[in-house]
C-alpha atoms as a PDB file:
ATOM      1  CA  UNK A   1      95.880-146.887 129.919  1.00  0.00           C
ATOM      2  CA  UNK A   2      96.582-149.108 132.629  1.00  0.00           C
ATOM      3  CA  UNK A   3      99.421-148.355 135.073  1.00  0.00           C
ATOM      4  CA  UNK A   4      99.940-152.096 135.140  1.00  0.00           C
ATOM      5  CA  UNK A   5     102.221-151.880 132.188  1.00  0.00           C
ATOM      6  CA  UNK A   6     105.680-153.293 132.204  1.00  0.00           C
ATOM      7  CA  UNK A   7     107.114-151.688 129.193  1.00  0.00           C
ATOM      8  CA  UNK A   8     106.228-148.798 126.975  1.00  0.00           C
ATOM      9  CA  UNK A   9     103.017-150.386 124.355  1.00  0.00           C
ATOM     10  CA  UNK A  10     103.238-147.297 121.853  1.00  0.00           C
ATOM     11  CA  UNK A  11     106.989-146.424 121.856  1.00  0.00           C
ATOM     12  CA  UNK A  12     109.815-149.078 120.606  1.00  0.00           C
ATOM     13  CA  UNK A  13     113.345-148.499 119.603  1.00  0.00           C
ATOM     14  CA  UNK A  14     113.961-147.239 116.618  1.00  0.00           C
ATOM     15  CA  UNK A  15     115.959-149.189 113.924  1.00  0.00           C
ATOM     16  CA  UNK A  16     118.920-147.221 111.900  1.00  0.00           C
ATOM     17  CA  UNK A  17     117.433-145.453 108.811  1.00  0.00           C
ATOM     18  CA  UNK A  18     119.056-145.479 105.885  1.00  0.00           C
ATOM     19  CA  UNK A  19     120.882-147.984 103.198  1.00  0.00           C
ATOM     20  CA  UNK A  20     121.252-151.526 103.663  1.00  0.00           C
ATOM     21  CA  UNK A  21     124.713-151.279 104.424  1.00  0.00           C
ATOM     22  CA  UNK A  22     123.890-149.087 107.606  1.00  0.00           C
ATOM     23  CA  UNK A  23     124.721-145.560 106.144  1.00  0.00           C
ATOM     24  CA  UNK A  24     122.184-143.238 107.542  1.00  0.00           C
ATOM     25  CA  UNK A  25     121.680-140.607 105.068  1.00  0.00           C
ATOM     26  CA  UNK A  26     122.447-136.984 105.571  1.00  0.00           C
ATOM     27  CA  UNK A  27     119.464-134.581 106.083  1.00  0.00           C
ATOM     28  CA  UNK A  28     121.483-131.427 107.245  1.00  0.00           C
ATOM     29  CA  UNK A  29     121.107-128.774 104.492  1.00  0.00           C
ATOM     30  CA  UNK A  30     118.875-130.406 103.073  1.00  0.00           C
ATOM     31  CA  UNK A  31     116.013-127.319 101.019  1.00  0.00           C
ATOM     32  CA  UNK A  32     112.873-126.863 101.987  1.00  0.00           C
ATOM     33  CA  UNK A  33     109.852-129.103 100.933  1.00  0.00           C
ATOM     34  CA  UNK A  34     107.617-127.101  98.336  1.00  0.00           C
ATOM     35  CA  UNK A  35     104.377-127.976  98.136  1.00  0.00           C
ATOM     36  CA  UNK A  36     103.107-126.099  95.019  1.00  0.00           C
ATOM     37  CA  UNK A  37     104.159-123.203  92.904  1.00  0.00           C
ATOM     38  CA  UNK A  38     100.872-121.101  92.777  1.00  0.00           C
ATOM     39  CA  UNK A  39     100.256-121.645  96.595  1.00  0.00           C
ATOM     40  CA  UNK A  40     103.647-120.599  97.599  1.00  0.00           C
ATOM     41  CA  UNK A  41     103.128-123.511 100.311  1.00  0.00           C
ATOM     42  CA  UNK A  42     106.078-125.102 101.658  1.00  0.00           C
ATOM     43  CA  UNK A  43     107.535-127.256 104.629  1.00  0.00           C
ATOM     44  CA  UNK A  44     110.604-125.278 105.815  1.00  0.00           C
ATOM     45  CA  UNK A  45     112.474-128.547 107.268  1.00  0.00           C
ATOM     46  CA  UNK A  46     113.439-131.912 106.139  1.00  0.00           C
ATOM     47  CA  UNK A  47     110.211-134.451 106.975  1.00  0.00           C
ATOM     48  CA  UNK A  48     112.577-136.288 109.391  1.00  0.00           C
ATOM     49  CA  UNK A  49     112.659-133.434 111.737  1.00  0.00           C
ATOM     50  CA  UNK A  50     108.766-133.314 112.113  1.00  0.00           C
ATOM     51  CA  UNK A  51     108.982-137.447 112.642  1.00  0.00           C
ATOM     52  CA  UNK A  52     111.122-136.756 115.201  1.00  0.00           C
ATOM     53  CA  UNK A  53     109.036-134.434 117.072  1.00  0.00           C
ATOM     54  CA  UNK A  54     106.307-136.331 116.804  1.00  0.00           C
ATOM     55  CA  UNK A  55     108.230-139.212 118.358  1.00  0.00           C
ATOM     56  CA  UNK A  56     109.205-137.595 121.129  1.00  0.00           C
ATOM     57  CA  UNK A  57     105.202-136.295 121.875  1.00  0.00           C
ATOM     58  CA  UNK A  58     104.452-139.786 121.512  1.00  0.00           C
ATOM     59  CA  UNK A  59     107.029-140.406 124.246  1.00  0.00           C
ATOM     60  CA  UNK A  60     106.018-137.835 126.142  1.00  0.00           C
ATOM     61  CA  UNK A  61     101.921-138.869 126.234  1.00  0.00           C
ATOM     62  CA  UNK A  62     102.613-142.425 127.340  1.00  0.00           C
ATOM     63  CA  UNK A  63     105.258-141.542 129.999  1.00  0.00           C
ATOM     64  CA  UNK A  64     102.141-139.449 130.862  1.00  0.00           C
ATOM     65  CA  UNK A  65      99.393-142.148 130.996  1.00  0.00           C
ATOM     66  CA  UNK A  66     101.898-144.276 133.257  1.00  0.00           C
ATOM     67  CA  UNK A  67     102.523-141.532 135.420  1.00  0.00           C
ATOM     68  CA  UNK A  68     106.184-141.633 134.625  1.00  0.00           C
ATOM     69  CA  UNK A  69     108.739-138.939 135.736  1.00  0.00           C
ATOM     70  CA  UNK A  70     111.974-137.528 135.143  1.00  0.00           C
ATOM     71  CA  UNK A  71     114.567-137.435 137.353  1.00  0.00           C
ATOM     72  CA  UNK A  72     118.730-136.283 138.196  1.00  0.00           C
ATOM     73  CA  UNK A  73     120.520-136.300 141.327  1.00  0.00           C
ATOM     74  CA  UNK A  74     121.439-133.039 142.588  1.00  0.00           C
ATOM     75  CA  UNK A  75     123.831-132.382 145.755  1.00  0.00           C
ATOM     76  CA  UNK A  76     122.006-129.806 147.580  1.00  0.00           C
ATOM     77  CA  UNK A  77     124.132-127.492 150.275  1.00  0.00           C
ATOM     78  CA  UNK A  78     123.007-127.319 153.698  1.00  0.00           C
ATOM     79  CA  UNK A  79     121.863-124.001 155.691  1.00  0.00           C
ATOM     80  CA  UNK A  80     124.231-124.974 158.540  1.00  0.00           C
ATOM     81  CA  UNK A  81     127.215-127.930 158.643  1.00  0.00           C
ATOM     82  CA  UNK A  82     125.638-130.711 159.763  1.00  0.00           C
ATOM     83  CA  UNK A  83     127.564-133.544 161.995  1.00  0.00           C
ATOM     84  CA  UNK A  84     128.094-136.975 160.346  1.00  0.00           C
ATOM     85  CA  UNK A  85     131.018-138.046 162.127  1.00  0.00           C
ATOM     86  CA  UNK A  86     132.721-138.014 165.707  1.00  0.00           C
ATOM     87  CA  UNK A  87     136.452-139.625 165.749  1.00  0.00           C
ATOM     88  CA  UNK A  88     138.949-139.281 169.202  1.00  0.00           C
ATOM     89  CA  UNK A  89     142.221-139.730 169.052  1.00  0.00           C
ATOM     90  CA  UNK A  90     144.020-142.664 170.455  1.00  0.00           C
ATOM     91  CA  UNK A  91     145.946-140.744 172.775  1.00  0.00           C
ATOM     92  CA  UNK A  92     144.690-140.161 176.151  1.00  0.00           C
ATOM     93  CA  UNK A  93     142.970-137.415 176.946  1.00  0.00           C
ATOM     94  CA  UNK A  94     142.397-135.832 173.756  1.00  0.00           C
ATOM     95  CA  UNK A  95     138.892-134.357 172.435  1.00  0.00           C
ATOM     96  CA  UNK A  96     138.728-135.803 169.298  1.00  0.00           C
ATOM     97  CA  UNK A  97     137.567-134.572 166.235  1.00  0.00           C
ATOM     98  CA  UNK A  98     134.193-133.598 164.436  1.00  0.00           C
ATOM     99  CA  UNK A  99     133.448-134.219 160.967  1.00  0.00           C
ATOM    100  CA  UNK A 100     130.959-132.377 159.000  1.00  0.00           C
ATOM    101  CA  UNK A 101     128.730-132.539 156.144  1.00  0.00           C
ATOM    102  CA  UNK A 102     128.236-129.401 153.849  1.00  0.00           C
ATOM    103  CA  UNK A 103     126.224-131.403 150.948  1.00  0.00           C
ATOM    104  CA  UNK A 104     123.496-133.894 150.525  1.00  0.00           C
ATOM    105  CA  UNK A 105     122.718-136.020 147.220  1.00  0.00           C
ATOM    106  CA  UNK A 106     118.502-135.392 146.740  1.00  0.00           C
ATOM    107  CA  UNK A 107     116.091-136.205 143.454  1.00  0.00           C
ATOM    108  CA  UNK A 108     114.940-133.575 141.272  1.00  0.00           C
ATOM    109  CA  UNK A 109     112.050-135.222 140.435  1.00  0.00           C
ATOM    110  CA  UNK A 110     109.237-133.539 137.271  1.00  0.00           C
ATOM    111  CA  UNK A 111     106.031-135.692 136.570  1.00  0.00           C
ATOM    112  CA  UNK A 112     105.733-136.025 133.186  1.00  0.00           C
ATOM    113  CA  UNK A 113     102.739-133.696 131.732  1.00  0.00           C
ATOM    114  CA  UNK A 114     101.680-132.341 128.457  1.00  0.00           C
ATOM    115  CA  UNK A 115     100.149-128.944 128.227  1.00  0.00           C
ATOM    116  CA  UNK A 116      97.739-130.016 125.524  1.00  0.00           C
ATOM    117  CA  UNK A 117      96.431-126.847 124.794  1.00  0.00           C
ATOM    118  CA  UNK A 118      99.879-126.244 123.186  1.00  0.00           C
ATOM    119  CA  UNK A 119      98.692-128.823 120.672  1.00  0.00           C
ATOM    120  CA  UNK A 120      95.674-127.698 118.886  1.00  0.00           C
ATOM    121  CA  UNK A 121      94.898-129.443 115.657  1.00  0.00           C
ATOM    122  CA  UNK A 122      97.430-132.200 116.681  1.00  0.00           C
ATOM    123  CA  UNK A 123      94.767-134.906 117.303  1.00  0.00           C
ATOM    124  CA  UNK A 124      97.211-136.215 120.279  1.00  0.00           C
ATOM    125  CA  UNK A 125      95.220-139.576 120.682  1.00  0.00           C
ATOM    126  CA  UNK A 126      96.202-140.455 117.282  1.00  0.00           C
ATOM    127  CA  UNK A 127      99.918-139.073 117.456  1.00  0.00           C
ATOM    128  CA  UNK A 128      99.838-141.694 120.601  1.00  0.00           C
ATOM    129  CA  UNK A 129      97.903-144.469 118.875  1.00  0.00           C
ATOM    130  CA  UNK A 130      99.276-144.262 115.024  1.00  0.00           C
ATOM    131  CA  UNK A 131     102.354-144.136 113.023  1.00  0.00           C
ATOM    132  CA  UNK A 132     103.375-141.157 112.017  1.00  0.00           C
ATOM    133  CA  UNK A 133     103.410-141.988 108.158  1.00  0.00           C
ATOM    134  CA  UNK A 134     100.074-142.198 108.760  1.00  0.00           C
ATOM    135  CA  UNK A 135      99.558-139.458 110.974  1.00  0.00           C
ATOM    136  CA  UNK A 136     101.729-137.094 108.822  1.00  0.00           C
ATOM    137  CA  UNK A 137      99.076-136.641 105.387  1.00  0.00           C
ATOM    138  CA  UNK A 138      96.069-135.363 107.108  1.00  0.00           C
ATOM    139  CA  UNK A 139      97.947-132.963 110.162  1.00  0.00           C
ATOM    140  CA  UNK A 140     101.321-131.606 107.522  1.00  0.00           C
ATOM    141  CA  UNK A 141      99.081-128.231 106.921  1.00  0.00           C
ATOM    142  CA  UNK A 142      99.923-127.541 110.742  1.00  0.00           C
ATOM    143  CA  UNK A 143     103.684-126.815 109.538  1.00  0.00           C
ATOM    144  CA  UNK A 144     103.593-125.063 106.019  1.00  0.00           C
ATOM    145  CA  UNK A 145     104.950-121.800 105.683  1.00  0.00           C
ATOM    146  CA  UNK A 146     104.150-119.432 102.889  1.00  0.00           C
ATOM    147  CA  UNK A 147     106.762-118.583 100.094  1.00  0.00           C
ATOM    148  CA  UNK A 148     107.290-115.319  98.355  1.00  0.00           C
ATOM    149  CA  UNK A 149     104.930-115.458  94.814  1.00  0.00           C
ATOM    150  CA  UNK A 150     103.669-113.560  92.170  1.00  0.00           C
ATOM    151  CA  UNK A 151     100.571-113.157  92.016  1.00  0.00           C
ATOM    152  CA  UNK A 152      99.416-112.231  88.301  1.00  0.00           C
ATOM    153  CA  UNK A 153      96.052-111.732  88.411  1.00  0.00           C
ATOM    154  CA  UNK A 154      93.852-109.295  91.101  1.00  0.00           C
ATOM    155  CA  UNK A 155      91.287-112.361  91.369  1.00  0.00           C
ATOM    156  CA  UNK A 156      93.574-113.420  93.338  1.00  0.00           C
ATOM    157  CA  UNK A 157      94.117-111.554  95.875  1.00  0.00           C
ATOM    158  CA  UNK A 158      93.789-112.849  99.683  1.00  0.00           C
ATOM    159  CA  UNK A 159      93.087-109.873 101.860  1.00  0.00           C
ATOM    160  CA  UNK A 160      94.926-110.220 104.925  1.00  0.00           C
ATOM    161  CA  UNK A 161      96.430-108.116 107.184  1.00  0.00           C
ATOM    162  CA  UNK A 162      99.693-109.801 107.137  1.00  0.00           C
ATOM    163  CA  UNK A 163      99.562-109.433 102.950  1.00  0.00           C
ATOM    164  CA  UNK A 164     100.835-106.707 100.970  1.00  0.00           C
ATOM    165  CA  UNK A 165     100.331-106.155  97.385  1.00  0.00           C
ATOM    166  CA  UNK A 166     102.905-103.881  95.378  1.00  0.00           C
ATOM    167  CA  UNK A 167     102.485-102.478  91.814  1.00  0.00           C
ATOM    168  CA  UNK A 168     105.709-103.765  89.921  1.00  0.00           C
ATOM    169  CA  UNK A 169     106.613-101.824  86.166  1.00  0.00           C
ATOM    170  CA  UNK A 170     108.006-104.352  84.174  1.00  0.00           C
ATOM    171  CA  UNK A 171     109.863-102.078  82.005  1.00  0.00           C
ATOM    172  CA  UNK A 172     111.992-100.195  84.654  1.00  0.00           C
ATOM    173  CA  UNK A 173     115.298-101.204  85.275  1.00  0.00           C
ATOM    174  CA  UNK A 174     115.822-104.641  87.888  1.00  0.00           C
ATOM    175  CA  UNK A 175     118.307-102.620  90.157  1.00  0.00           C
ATOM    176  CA  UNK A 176     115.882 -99.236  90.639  1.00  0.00           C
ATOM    177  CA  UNK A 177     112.922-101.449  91.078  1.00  0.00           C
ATOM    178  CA  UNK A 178     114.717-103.168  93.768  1.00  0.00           C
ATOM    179  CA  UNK A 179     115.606-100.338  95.262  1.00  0.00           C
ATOM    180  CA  UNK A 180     111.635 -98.490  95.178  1.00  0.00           C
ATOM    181  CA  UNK A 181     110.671-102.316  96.813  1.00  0.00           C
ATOM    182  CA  UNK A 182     113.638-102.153  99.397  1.00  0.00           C
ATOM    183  CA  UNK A 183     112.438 -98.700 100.352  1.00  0.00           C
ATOM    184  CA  UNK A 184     108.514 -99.972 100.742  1.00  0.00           C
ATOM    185  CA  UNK A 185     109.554-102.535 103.119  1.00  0.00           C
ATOM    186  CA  UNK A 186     111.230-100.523 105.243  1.00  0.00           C
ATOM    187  CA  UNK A 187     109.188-100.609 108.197  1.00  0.00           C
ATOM    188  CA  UNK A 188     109.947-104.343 108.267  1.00  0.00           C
ATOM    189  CA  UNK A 189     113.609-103.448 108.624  1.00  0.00           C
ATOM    190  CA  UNK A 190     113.178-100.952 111.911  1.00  0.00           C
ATOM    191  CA  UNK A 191     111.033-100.523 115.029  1.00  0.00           C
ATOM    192  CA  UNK A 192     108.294-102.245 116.555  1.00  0.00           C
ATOM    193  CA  UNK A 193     107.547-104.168 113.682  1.00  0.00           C
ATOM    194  CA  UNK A 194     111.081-105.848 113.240  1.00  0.00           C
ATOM    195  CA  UNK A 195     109.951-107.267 116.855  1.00  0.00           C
ATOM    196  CA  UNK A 196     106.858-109.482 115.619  1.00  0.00           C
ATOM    197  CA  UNK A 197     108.745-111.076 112.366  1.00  0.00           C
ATOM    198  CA  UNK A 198     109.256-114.778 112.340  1.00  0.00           C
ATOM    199  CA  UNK A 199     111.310-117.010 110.371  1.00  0.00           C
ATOM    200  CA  UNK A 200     108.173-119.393 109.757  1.00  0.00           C
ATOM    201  CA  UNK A 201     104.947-118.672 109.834  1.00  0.00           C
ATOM    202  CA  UNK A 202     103.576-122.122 110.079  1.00  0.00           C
ATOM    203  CA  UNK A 203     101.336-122.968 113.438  1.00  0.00           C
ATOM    204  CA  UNK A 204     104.165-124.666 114.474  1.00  0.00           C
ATOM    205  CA  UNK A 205     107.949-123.694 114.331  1.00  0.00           C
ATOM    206  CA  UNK A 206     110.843-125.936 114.670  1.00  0.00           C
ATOM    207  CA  UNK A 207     113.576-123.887 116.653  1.00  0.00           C
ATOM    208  CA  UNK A 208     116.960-124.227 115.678  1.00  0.00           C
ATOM    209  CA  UNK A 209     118.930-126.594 113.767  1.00  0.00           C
ATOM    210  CA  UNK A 210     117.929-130.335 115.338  1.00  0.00           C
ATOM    211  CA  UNK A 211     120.502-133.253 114.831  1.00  0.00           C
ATOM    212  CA  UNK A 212     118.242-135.891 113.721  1.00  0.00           C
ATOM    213  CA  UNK A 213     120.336-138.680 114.129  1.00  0.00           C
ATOM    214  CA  UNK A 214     121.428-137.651 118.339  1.00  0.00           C
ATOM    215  CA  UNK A 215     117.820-136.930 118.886  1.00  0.00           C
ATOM    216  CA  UNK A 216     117.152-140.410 117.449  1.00  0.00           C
ATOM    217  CA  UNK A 217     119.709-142.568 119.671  1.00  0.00           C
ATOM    218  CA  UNK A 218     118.853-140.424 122.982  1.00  0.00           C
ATOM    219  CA  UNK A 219     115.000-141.200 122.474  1.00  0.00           C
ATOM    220  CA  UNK A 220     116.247-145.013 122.195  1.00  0.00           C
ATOM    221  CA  UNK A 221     118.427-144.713 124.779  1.00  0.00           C
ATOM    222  CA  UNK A 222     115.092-142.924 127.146  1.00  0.00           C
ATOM    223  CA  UNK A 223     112.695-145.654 126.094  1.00  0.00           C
ATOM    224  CA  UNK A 224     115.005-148.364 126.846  1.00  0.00           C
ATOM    225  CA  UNK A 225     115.383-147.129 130.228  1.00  0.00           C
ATOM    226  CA  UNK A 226     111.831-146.428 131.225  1.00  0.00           C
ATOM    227  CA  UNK A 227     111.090-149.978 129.918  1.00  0.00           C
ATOM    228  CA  UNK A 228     113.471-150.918 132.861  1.00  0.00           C
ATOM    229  CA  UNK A 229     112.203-148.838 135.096  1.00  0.00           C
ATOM    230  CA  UNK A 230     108.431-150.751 134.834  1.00  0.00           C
ATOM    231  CA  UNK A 231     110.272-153.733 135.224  1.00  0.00           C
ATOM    232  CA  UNK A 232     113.711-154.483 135.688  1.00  0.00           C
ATOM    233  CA  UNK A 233     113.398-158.085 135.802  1.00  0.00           C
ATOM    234  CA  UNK A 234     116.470-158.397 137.841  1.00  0.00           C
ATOM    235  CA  UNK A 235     119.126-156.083 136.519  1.00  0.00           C
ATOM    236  CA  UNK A 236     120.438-153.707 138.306  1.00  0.00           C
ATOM    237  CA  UNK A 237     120.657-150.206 136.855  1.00  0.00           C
ATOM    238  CA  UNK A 238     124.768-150.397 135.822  1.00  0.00           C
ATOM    239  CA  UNK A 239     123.512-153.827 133.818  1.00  0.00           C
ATOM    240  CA  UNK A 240     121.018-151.820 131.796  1.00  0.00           C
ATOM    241  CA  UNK A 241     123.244-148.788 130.921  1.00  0.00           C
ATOM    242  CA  UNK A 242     126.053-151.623 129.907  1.00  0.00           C
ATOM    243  CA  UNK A 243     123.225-153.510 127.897  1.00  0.00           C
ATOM    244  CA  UNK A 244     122.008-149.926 126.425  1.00  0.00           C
ATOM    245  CA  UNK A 245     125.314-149.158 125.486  1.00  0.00           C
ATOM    246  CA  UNK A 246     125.965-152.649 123.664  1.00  0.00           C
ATOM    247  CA  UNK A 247     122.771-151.935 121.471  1.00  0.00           C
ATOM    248  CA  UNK A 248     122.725-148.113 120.825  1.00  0.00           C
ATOM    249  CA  UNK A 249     126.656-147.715 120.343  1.00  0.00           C
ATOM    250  CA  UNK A 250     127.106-148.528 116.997  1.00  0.00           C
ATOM    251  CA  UNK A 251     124.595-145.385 116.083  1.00  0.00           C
ATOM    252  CA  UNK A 252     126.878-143.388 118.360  1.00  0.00           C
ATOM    253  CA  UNK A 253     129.925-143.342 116.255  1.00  0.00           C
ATOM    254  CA  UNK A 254     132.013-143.077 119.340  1.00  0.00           C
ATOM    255  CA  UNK A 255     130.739-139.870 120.203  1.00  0.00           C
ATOM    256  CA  UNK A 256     129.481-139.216 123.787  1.00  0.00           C
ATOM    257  CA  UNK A 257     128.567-142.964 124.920  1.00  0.00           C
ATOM    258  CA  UNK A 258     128.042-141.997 128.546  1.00  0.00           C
ATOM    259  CA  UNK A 259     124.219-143.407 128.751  1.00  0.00           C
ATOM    260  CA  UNK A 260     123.447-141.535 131.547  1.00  0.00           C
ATOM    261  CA  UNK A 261     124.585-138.336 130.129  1.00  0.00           C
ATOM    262  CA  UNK A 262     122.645-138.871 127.166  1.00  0.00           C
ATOM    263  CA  UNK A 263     119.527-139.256 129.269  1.00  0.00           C
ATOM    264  CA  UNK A 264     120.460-135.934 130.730  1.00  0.00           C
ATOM    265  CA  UNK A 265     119.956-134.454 127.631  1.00  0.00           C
ATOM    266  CA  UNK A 266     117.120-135.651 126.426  1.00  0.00           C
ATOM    267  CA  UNK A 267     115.649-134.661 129.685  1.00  0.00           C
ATOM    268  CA  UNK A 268     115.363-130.878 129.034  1.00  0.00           C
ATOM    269  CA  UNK A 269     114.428-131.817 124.972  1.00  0.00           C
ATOM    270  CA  UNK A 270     111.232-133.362 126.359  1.00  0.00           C
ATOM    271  CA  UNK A 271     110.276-131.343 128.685  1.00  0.00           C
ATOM    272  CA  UNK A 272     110.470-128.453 126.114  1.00  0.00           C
ATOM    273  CA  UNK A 273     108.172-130.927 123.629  1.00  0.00           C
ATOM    274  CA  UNK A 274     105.346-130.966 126.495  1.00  0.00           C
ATOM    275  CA  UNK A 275     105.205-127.320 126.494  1.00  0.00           C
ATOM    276  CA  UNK A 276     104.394-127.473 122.498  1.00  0.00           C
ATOM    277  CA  UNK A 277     108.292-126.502 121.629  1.00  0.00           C
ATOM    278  CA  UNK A 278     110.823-128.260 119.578  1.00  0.00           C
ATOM    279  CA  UNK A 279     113.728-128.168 120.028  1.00  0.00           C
ATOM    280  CA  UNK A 280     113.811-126.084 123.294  1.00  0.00           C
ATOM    281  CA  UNK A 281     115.291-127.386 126.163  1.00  0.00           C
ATOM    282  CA  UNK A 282     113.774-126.695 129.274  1.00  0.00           C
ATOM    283  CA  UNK A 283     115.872-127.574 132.386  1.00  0.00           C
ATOM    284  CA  UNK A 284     114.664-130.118 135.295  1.00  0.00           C
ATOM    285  CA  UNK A 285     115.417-127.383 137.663  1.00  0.00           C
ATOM    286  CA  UNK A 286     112.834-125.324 136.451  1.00  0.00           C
ATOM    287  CA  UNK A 287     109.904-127.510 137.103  1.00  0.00           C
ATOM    288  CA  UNK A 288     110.873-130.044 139.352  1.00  0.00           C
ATOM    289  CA  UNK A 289     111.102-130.376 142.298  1.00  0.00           C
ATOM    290  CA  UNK A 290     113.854-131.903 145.431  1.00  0.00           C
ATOM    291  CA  UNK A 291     112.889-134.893 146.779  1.00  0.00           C
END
C-alpha cells in the first residue's frame, strides 16, 4: 500500500447499530452462540464482540502498511536541575536569582506492528481487504469452544488426550452419581492441573468482559484522527478533537467526552490486538520508546 495515502482506504467510521430510532441494542449477558447439539460446538460470546476485534486488526494492519504510530506525551524528570532561567533583582547590587527546570514534556512514540504469527488461520490480507460479514463464515471455527455432551454411542468416541469418558448407571440415584463424578474430577479441582484449565478452549479467547459499544466510539474516534494526521487540510489539532467530538458525542451518552482521553485508551487496546490478544491492554510505556 502506498504511503501516499491521505486517509485510511480500509477503515471508515462506523455508523450506530441498532433500531431506526437510534437505540443500540444491548449485547451484555447476552448466552452463548450454539452451534449444534451433537457437536457440543459453540461461540462463547455475542458475534459483536468478534466484529469488534476484527475491526480493530483491521485498524491495526493499515496503520501498519502506512507506517503509522502511536503516541502520548510524557514529562520525563531530569538527572540533574537544569537552568532555564536567570532573573536579578532591580536593586543594586543584588545576585539575582536562578530558575530551574526539574521536568521535560518528550513523545512516547510505538510504530505500529502486528506480530502475525499470533494470527494463524486468520487470513490477515482478507481481514484487511473484506468485510467482516464476509470474513466471519469461513474463519468462525477459529473461536468455537466445546460444550459438555453426552455421548450415547462408543462409535463415537474422539480419543484425545484432553477427553474423558465416564461410565454413568442410569438407575442410581442423581445426587450419589453426582457425587462418584465430583470425586473423578478431582484432579481438575487441585494441583498442577487446576494451573492449565481455561475458560475457552477455542484458538482464540476473548479476555474479559468487552463493552462493545466504548470499543466502538474509541475506534471512531482513532480513525478519525489518523485520517487527520495524513492530512489535516488546515485544521489544527484542537479543531479536529472539537469536530470529533460534534460527530461521536451523541454515541457517548455524556460519558467521558474528553477525545484525547479516549484515544489514550484505545492506545493500550490496540497494542494488545497486535500481539494476537483481545481485550488486553498493553501500555505505550512498555514498547515505546522517548523521543
Amino acid at each position: 500500500m502506498s504511503t501516499n495515502m491521505k486517509y485510511l482506504r480500509y477503515n471508515k467510521p462506523k455508523k450506530l447499530r441498532g433500531s431506526i430510532t437510534g437505540k443500540q441494542k444491548n449485547i451484555i449477558g447476552l448466552k452463548p452462540v450454539l452451534k449444534g447439539k451433537e457437536s457440543g460446538l459453540f461461540i462463547d460470546r455475542p458475534i459483536q464482540v468478534y466484529r469488534c476485534w476484527f475491526e480493530y486488526l483491521k485498524l491495526c494492519l493499515e496503520m501498519e502498511d502506512l507506517g503509522l504510530s502511536l503516541e502520548k506525551m510524557e514529562r520525563v524528570k531530569f538527572d540533574k536541575k537544569k537552568i532555564v532561567g536567570f532573573n536579578q533583582y532591580l536593586t543594586e547590587g543584588s545576585t539575582g536569582i536562578t530558575r530551574f527546570r526539574r521536568y521535560e514534556e518528550k513523545s512516547r512514540i510505538w510504530k505500529v506492528k502486528v506480530k502475525r504469527k499470533k494470527y494463524d488461520g486468520w487470513d490477515l490480507d482478507k481481514v484487511l481487504t473484506q468485510s467482516f460479514d464476509n470474513w466471519w463464515n469461513p474463519h468462525s471455527h477459529l473461536f468455537e469452544t466445546k460444550k459438555t455432551i453426552e455421548i450415547k454411542s462408543p462409535d463415537k468416541w474422539i480419543k484425545k488426550p484432553y477427553y474423558r469418558y465416564i461410565r454413568v448407571d442410569t438407575r442410581k440415584r442423581y445426587e450419589d452419581t453426582r457425587s462418584e463424578i465430583d470425586d473423578l474430577m478431582s484432579d481438575l479441582r487441585k494441583g498442577e492441573k487446576k494451573k492449565e484449565l481455561k475458560t475457552s478452549t477455542s484458538k482464540f479467547s476473548v479476555i474479559g468482559k468487552p463493552r462493545v459499544d466504548t470499543l466502538e466510539v474509541n475506534r471512531n474516534i482513532m480513525v478519525r484522527f489518523k485520517n487527520w494526521e495524513l492530512d489535516n487540510k488546515g485544521k489544527s489539532r484542537k479543531q479536529i478533537l472539537d469536530e470529533i467530538l460534534e460527530k461521536e458525542k451523541g454515541r457517548m451518552g455524556g460519558l467521558n467526552t474528553d477525545i484525547t482521553r479516549r484515544m489514550l485508551l484505545t492506545c493500550p487496546i490496540l497494542i494488545g490486538v497486535c500481539n494476537g490478544e483481545f481485550v488486553k491492554e498493553i501500555k505505550l510505556e512498555e514498547v515505546g520508546k522517548l523521543y
